[in-house]
C-alpha atoms as a PDB file:
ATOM      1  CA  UNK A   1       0.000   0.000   0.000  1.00  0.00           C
ATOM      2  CA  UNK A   2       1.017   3.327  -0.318  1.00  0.00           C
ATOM      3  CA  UNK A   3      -0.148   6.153   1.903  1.00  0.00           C
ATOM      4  CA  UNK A   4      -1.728   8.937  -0.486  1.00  0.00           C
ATOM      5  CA  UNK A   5      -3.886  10.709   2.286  1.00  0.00           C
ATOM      6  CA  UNK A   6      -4.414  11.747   5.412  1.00  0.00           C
ATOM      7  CA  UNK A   7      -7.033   9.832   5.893  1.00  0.00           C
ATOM      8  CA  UNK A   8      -5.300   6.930   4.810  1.00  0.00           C
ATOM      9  CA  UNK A   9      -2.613   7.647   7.755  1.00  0.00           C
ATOM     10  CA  UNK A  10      -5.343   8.073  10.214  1.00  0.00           C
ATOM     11  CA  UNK A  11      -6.496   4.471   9.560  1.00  0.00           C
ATOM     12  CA  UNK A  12      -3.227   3.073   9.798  1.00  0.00           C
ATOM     13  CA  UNK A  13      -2.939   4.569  13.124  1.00  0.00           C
ATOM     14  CA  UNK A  14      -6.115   3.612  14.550  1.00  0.00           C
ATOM     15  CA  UNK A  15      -5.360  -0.237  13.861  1.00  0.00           C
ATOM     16  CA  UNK A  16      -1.856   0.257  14.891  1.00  0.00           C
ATOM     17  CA  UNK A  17      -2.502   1.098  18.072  1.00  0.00           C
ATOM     18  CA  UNK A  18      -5.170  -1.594  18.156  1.00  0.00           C
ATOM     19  CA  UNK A  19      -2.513  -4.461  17.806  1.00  0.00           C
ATOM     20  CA  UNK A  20      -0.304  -2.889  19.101  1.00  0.00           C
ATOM     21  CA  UNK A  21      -2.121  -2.463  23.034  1.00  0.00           C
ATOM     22  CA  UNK A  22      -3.727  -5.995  22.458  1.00  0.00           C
ATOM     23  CA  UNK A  23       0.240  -7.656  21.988  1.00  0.00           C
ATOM     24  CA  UNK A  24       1.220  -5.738  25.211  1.00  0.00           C
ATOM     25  CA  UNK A  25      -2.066  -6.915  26.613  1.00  0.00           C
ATOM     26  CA  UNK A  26      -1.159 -10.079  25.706  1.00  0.00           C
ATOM     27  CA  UNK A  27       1.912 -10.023  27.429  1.00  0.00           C
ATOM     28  CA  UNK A  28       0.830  -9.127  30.739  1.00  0.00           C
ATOM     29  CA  UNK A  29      -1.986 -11.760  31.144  1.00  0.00           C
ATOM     30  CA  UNK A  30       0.023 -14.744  29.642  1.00  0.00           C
ATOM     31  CA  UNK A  31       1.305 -17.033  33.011  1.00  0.00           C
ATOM     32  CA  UNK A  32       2.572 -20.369  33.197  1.00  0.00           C
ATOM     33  CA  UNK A  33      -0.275 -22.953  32.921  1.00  0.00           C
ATOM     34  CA  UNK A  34      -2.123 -21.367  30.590  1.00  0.00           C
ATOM     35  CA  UNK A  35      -2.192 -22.720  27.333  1.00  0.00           C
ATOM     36  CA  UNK A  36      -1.824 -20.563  24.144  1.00  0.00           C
ATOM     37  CA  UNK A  37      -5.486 -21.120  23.546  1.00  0.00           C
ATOM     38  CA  UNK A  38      -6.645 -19.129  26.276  1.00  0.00           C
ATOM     39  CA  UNK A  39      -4.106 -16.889  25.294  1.00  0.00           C
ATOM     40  CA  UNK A  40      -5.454 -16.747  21.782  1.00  0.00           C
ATOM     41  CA  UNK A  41      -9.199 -15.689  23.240  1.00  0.00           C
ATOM     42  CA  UNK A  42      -7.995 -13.702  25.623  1.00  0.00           C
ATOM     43  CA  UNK A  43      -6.343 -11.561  22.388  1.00  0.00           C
ATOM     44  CA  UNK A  44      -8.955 -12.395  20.083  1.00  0.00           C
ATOM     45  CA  UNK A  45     -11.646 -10.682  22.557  1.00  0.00           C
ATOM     46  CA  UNK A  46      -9.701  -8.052  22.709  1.00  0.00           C
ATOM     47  CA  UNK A  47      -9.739  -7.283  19.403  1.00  0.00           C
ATOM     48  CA  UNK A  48     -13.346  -7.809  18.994  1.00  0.00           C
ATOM     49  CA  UNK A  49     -14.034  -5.645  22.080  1.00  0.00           C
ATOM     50  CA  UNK A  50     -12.016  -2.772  19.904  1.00  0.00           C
ATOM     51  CA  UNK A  51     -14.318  -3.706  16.444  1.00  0.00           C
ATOM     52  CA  UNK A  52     -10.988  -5.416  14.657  1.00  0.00           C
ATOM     53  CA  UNK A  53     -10.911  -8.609  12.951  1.00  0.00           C
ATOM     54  CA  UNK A  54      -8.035 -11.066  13.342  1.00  0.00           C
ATOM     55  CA  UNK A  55      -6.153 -10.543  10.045  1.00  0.00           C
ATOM     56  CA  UNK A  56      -4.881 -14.201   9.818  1.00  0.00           C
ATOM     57  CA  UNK A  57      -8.428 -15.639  10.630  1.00  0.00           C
ATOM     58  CA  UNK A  58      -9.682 -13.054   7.673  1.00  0.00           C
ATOM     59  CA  UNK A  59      -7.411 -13.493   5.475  1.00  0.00           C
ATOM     60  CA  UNK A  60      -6.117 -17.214   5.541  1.00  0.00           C
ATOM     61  CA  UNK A  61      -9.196 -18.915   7.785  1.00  0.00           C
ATOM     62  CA  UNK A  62      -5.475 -19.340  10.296  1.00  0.00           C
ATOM     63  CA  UNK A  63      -7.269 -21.722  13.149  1.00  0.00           C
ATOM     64  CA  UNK A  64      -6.525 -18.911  15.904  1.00  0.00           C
ATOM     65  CA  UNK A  65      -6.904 -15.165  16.414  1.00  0.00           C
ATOM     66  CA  UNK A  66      -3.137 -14.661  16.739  1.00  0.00           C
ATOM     67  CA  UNK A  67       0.394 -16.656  16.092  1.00  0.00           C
ATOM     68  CA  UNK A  68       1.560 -17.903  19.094  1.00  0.00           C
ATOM     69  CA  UNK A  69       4.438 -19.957  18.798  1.00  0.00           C
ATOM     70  CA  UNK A  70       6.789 -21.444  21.627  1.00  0.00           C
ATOM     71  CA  UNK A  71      10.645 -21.886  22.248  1.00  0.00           C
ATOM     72  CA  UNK A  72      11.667 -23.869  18.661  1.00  0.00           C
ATOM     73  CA  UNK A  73       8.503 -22.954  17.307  1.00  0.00           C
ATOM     74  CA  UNK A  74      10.126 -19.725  15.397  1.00  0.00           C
ATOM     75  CA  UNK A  75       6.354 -18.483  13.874  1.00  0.00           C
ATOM     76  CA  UNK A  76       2.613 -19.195  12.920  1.00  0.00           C
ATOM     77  CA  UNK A  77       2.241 -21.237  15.821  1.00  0.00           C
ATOM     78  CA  UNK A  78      -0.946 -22.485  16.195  1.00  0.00           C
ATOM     79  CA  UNK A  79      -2.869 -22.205  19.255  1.00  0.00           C
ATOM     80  CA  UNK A  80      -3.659 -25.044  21.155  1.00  0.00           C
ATOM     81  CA  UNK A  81      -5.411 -26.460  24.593  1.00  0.00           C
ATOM     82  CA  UNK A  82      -2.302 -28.720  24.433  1.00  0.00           C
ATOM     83  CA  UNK A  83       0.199 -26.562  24.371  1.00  0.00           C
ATOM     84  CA  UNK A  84       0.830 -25.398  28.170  1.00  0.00           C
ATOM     85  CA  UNK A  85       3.314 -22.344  28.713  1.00  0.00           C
ATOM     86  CA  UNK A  86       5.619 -23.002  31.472  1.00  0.00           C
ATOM     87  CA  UNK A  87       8.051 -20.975  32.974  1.00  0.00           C
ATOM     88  CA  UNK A  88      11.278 -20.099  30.990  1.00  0.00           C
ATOM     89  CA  UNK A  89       9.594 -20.566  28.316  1.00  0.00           C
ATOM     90  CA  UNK A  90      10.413 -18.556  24.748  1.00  0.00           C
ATOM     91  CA  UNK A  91       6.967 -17.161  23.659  1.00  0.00           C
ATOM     92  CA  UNK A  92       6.075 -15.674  20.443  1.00  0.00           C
ATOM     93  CA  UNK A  93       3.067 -13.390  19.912  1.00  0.00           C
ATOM     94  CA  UNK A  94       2.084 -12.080  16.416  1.00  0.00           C
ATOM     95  CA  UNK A  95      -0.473  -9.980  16.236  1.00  0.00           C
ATOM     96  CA  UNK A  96      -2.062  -8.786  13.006  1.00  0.00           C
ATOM     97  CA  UNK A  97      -5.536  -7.575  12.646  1.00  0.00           C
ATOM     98  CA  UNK A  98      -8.102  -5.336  10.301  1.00  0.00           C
ATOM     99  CA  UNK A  99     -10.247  -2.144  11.292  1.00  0.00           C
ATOM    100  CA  UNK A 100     -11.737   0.175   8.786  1.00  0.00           C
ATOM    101  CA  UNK A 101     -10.213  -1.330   5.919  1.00  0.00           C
ATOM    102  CA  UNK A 102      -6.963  -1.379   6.765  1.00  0.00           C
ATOM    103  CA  UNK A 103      -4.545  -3.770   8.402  1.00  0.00           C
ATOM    104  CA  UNK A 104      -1.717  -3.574  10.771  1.00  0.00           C
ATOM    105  CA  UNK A 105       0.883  -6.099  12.015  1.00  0.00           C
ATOM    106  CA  UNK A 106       2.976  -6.642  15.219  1.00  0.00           C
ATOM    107  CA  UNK A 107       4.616  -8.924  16.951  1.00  0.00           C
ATOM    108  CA  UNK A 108       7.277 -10.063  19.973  1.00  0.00           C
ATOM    109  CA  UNK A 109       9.235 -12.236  22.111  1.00  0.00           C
ATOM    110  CA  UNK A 110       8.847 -12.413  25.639  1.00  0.00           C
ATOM    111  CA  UNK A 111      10.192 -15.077  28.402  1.00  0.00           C
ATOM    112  CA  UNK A 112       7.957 -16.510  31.089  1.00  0.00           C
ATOM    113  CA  UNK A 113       9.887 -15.447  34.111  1.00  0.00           C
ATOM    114  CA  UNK A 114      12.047 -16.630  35.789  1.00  0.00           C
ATOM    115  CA  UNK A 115      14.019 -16.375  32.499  1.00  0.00           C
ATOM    116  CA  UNK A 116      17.704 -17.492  31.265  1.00  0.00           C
ATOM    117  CA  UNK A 117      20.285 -14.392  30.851  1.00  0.00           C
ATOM    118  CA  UNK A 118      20.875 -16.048  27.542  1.00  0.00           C
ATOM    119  CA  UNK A 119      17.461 -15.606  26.629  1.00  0.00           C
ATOM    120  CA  UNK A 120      17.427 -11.904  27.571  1.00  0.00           C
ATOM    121  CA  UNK A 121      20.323 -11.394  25.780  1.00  0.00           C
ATOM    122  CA  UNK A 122      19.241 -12.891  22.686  1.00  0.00           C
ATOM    123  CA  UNK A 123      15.831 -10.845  22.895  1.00  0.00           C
ATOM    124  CA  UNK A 124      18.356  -7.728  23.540  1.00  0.00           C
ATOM    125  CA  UNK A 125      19.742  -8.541  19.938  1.00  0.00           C
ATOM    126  CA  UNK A 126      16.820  -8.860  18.496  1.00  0.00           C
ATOM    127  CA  UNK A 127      15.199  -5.720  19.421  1.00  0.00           C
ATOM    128  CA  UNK A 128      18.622  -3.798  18.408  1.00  0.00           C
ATOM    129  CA  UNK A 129      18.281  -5.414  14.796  1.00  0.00           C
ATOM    130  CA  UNK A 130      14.475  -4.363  14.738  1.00  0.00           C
ATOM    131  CA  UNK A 131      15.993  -0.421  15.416  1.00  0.00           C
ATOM    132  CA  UNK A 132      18.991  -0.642  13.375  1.00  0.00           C
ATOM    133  CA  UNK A 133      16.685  -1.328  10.700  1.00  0.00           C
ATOM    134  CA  UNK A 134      13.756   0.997  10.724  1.00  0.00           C
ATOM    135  CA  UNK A 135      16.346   3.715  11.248  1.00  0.00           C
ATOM    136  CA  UNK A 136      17.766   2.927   7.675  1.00  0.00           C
ATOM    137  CA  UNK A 137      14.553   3.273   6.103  1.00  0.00           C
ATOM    138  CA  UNK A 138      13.644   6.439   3.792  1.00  0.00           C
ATOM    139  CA  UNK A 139      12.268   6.814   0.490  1.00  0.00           C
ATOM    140  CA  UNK A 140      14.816   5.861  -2.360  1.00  0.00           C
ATOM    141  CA  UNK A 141      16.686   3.701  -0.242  1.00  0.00           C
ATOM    142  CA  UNK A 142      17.119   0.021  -1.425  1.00  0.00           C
ATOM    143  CA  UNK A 143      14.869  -2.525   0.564  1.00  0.00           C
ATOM    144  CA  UNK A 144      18.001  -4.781   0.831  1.00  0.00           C
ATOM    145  CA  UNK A 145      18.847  -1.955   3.606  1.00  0.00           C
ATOM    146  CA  UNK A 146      16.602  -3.325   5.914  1.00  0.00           C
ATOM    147  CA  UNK A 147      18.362  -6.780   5.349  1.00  0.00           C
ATOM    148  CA  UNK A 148      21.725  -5.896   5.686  1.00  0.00           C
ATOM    149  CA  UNK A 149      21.266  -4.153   8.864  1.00  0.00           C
ATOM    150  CA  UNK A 150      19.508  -7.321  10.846  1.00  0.00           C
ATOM    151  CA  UNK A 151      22.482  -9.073   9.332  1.00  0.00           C
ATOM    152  CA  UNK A 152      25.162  -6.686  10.736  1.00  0.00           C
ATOM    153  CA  UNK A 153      23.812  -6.996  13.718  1.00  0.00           C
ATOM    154  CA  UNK A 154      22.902 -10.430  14.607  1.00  0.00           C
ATOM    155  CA  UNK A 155      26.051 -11.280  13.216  1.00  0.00           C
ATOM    156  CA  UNK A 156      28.201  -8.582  15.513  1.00  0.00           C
ATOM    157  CA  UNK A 157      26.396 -10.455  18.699  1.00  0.00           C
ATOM    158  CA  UNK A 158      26.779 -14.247  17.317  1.00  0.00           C
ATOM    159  CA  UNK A 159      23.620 -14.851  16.438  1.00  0.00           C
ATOM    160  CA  UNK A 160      22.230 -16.004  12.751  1.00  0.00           C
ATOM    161  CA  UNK A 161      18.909 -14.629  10.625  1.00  0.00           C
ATOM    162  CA  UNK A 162      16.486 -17.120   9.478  1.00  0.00           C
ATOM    163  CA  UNK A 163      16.692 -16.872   5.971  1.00  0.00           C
ATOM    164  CA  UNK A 164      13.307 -17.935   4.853  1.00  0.00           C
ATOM    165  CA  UNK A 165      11.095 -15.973   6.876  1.00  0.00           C
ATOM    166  CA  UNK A 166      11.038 -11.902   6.135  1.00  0.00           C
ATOM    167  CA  UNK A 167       9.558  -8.919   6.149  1.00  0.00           C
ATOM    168  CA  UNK A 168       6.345  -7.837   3.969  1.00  0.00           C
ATOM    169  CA  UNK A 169       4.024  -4.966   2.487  1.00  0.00           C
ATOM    170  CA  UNK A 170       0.750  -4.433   3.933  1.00  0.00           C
ATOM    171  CA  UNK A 171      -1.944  -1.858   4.701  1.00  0.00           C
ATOM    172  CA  UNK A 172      -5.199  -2.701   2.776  1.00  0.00           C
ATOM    173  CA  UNK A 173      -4.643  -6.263   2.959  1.00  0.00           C
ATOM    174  CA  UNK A 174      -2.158  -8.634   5.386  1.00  0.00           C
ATOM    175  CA  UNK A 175       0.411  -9.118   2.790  1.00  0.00           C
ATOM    176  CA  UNK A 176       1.072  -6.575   0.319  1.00  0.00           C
ATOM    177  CA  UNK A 177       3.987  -5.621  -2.384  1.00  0.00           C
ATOM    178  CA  UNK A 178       6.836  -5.365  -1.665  1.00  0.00           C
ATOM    179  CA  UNK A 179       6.486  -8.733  -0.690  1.00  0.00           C
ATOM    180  CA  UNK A 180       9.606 -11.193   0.833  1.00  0.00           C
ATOM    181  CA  UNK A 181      11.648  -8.526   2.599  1.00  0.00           C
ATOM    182  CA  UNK A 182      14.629 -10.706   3.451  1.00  0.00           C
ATOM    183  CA  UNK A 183      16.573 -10.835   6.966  1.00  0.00           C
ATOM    184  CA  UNK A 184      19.693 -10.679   5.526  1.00  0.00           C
ATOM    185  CA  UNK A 185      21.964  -8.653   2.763  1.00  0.00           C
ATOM    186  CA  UNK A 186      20.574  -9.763  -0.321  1.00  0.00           C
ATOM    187  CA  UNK A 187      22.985  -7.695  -2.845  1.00  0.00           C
ATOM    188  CA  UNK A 188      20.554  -9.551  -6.080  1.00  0.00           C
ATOM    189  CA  UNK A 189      17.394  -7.080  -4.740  1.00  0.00           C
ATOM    190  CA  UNK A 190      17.456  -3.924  -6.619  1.00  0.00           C
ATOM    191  CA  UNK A 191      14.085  -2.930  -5.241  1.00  0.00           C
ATOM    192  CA  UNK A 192      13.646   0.446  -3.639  1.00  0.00           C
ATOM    193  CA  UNK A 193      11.410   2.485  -1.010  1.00  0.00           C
ATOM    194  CA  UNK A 194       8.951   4.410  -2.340  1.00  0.00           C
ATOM    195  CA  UNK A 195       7.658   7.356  -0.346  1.00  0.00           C
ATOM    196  CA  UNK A 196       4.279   6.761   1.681  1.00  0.00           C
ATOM    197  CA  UNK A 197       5.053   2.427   0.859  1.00  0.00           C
ATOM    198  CA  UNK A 198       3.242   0.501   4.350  1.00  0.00           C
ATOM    199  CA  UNK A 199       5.853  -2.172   5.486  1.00  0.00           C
ATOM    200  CA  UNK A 200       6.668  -4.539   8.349  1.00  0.00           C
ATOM    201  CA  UNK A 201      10.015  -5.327   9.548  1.00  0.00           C
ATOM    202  CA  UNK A 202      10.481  -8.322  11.243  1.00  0.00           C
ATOM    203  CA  UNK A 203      13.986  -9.444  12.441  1.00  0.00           C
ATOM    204  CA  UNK A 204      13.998 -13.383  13.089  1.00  0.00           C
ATOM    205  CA  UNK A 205      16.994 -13.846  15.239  1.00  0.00           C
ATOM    206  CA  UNK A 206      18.385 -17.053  16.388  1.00  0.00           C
ATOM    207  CA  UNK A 207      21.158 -18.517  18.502  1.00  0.00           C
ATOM    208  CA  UNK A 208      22.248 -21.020  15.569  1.00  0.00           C
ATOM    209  CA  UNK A 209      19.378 -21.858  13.270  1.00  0.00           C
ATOM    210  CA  UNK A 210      19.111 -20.823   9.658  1.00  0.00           C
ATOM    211  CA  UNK A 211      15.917 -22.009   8.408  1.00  0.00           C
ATOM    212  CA  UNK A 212      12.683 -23.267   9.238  1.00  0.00           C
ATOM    213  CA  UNK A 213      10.328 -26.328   8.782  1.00  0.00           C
ATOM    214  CA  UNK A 214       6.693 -26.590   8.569  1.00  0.00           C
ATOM    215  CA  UNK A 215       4.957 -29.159  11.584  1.00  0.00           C
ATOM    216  CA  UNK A 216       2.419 -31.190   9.798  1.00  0.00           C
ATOM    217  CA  UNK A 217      -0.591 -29.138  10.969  1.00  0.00           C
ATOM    218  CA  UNK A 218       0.369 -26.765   7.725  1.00  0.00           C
ATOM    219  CA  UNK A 219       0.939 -23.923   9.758  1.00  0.00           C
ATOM    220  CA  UNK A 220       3.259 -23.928  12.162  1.00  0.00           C
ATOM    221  CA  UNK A 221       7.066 -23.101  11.862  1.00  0.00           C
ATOM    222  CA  UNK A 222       9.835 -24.396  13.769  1.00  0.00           C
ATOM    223  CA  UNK A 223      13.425 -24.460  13.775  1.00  0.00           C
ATOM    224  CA  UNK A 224      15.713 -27.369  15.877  1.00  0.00           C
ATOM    225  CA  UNK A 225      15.113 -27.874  19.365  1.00  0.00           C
ATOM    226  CA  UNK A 226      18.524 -26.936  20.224  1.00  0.00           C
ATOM    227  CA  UNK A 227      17.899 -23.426  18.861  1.00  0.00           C
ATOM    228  CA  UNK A 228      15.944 -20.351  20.450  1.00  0.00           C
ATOM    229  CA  UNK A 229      14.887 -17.746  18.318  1.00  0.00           C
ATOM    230  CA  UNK A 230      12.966 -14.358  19.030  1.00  0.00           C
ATOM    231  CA  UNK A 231      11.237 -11.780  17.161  1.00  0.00           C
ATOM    232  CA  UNK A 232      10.139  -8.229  16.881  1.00  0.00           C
ATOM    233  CA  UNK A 233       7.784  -6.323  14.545  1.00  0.00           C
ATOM    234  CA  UNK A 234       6.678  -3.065  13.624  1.00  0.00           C
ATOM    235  CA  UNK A 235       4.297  -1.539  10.405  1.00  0.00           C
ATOM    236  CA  UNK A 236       5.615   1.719   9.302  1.00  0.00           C
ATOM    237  CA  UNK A 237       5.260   4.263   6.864  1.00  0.00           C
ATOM    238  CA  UNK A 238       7.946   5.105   4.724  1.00  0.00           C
ATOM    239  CA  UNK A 239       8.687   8.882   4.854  1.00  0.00           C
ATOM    240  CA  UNK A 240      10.949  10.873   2.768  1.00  0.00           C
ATOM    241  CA  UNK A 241      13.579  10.844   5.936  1.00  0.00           C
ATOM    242  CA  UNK A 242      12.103   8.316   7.941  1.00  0.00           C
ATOM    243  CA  UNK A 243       9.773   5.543   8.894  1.00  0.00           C
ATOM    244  CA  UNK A 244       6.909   6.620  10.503  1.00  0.00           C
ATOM    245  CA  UNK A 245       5.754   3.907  13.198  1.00  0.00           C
ATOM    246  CA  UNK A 246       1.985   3.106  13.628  1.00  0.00           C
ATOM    247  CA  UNK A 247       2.370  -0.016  16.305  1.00  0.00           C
ATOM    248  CA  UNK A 248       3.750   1.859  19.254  1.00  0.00           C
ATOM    249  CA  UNK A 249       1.330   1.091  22.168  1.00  0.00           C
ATOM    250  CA  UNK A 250      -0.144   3.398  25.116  1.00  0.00           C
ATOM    251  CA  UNK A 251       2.118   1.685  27.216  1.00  0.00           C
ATOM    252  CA  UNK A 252       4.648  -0.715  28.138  1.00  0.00           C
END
């Protein structure tokens, strides 16, 4: 999408702020011995409560509200009455969602206290490679910007980039052109910011793994057990200097 008026911004803001309060909502309520289901409703009421619809639900009929995925499940995980958060673990939320015709996208890592100091430090990365990036972003620049920057820094700390999972487009719909934004320098993508372009970035930062797998249930993504992996995401604007975030909560 590209922003072409101010009403168009205003929209993007409104849903913004939408996902963006019901991740940090999220956050807060989620305590071991709940299972990501409850998790799920507890999110997906929120967003009902706030007249959004759950933009993977919408757009993909995704068996949840929201992606909640846990320690070597890297993204899209499912939620599940089985699946019982404990404490240390790695959680994933990802939430995306629609109001007024137009669709915003968020997500993060968080650890179930009491947490590792490995953990912390490799959610510490991650959020660094999330800012490093968005502060690269202006109009004209190449999209491989956003790439190289994740890169840089995941690779300054020890960490890797999972390679097949990226950034996107959005803003009238959940996935939008520019579509695959990779994690990582790709020197072959000549593509460039325009100004006003809706995007995501989305560092996937992990402590050894490179790619992920699919689980049988079609959805869910995972990466090997002996790997932790976090993530952070934001939808922007692109501006002529800057990007222009819409997923900043009331609080944190």
């Amino acid at each position: 999408m590209i922003v072409k008026t101010e009403a168009d911004l205003e929209g993007l803001k409104k849903i913004g702020k939408i996902v963006a309060n019901c991740l940090q909502y999220m956050a807060r309520k989620m305590e071991p011995g709940m299972s990501t289901k409850e998790l799920d409703q507890l999110g997906g009421t929120y967003l009902e409560l706030h007249g959004a619809k759950s933009g993977p639900m919408a757009t993909y009929n995704f068996p949840g509200y929201n992606c909640i995925s846990l320690n070597h499940e890297v993204a899209h995980g499912v939620p599940s009455d089985k699946k019982i958060i404990k404490a240390g673990d790695l959680i994933n939320i990802d939430v995306s969602a629609e109001f007024g015709g137009y669709f915003a996208d968020n997500g993060g890592s968080f650890i179930v206290p009491p947490g590792k100091k490995s953990d912390e430090e490799l959610l510490k990365v991650t959020r660094l490679a999330l800012d490093t990036a968005i502060k690269a972003v202006k109009a004209g620049e190449l999209i491989n910007v956003i790439g190289y920057n994740i890169e840089k820094v995941a690779k300054s700390h020890g960490y890797t980039v999972i390679e097949n999972l990226g950034s996107h487009g959005v803003g009238r719909g959940l996935h939008e052109e520019p579509k695959f934004i990779a994690g990582y320098y790709d020197k072959t993508d000549k593509r460039k910011l325009k100004d006003g372009h809706v995007i995501t970035i989305e560092p996937f930062v992990s402590t050894g793994a490179r790619f992920v797998d699919e689980e049988p249930d079609n959805w869910t993504l995972v990466a090997g057990k002996e790997h932790r992996t976090a993530q952070f995401e934001h939808t922007m604007v692109v501006l002529k200097d800057r990007a222009l975030i819409v997923t900043i909560p009331d609080s944190v």
